[in-house]
Protein backbone atom coordinates (compact mmCIF):
# COMPACT_ATOMS: atom_id res chain seq x y z
CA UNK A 1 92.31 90.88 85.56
CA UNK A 2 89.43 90.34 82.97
CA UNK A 3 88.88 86.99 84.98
CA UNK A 4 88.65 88.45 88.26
CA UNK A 5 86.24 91.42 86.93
CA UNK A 6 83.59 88.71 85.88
CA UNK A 7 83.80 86.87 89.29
CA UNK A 8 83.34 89.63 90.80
CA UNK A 9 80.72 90.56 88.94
CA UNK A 10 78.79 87.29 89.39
CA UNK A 11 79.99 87.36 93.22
CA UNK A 12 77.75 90.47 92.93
CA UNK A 13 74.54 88.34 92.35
CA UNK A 14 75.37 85.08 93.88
CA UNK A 15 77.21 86.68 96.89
CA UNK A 16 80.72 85.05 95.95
CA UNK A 17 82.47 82.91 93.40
CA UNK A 18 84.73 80.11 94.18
CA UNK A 19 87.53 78.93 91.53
CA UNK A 20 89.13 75.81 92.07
CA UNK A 21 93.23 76.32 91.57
CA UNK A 22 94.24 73.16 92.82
CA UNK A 23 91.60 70.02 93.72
CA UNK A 24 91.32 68.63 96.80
CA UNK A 25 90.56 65.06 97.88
CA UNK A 26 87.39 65.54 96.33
CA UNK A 27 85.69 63.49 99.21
CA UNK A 28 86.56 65.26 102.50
CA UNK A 29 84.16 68.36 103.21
CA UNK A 30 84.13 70.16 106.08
CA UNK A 31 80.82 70.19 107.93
CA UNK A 32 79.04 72.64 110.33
CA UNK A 33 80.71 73.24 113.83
CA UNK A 34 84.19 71.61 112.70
CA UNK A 35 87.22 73.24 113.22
CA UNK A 36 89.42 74.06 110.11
CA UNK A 37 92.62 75.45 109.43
CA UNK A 38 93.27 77.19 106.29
CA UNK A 39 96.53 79.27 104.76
CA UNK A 40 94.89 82.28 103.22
CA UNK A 41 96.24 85.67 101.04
CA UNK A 42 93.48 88.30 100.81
CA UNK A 43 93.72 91.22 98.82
CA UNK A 44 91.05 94.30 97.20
CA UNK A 45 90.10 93.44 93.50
CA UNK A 46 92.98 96.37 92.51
CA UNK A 47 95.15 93.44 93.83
CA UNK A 48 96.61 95.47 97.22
CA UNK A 49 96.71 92.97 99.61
CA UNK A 50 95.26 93.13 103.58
CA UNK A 51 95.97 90.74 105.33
CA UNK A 52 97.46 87.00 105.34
CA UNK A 53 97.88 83.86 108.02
CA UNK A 54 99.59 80.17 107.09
CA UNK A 55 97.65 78.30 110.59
CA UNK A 56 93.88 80.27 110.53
CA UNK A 57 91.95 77.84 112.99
CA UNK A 58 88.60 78.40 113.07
CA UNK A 59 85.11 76.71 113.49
CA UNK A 60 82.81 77.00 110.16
CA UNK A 61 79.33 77.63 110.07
CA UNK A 62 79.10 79.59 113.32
CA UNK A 63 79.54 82.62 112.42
CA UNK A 64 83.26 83.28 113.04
CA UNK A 65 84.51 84.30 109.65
CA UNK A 66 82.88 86.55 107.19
CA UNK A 67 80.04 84.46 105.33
CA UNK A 68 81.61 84.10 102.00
CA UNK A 69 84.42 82.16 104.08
CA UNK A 70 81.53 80.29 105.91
CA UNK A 71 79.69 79.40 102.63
CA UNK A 72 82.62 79.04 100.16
CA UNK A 73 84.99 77.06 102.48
CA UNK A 74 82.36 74.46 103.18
CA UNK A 75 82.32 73.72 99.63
CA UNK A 76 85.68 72.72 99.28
CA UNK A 77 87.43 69.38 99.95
CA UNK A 78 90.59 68.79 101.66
CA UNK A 79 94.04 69.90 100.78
CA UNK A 80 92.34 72.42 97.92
CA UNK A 81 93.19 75.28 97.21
CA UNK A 82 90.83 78.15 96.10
CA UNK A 83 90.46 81.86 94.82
CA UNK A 84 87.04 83.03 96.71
CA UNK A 85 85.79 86.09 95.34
CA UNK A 86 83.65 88.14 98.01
CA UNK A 87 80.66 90.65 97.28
CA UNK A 88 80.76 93.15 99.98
CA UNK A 89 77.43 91.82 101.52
CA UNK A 90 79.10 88.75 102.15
CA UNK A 91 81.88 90.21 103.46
CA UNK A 92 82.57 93.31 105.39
CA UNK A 93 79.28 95.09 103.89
CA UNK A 94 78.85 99.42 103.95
CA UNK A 95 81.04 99.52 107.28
CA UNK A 96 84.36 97.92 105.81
CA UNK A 97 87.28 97.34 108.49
CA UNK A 98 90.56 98.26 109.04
CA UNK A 99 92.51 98.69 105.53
CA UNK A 100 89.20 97.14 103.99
CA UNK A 101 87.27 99.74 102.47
CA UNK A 102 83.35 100.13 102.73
CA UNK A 103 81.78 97.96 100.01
CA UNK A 104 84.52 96.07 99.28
CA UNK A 105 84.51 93.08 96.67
CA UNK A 106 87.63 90.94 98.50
CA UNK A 107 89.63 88.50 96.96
CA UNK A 108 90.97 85.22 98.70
CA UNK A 109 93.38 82.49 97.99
CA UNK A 110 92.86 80.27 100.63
CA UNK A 111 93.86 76.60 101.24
CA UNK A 112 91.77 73.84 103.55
CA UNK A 113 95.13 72.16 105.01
CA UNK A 114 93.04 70.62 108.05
CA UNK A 115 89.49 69.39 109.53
CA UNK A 116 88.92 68.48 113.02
């Protein structure tokens, strides 16, 4: 948990951390307007978890996702996977949304299994 406290504490001032769990291709990125599919677990920083999908299609860069998806994802490369830590301004802000509280630091493990 120690880990997780100091991302998000520097997902504070940078607006999220990512931490590489497994590398991708290292050569594939996605770039703006492409659509993506990820797997993705997302839980609070106390670890309770809110949602999760295995096929999330969606097109980055345009505003779809929250922006420490659009930001974070576009920095990794195929077939990674990735914990992206969230500051609330970067995700669901002072408003929060559905079993995500207001001001919420989010968690994600998220895998980039396709670009189109």
């Amino acid at each position: 948990m120690g880990d997780l406290q100091a991302a998000a504490q520097e997902a504070n001032s940078s607006g999220f951390v990512r931490q590489v769990i497994t590398a991708g291709d290292g050569k594939t990125y996605p770039k703006k307007g492409q659509k993506l599919t990820m797997s993705y677990y997302g839980t609070l920083l106390d670890g309770k978890k809110f949602d999760a999908g295995d096929s999330f299609s969606f097109k980055i860069g345009q505003g779809k996702v929250i922006r420490g998806w659009d930001e974070g994802v576009m920095q990794m490369s195929l077939g990674e996977k990735a914990r992206l830590v969230i500051a609330p301004e970067y995700g669901y802000g002072a408003s929060g949304v559905g079993p995500i509280p207001p001001n919420a630091t989010l968690v994600f493990e998220v895998v980039l299994k396709k670009i189109e």
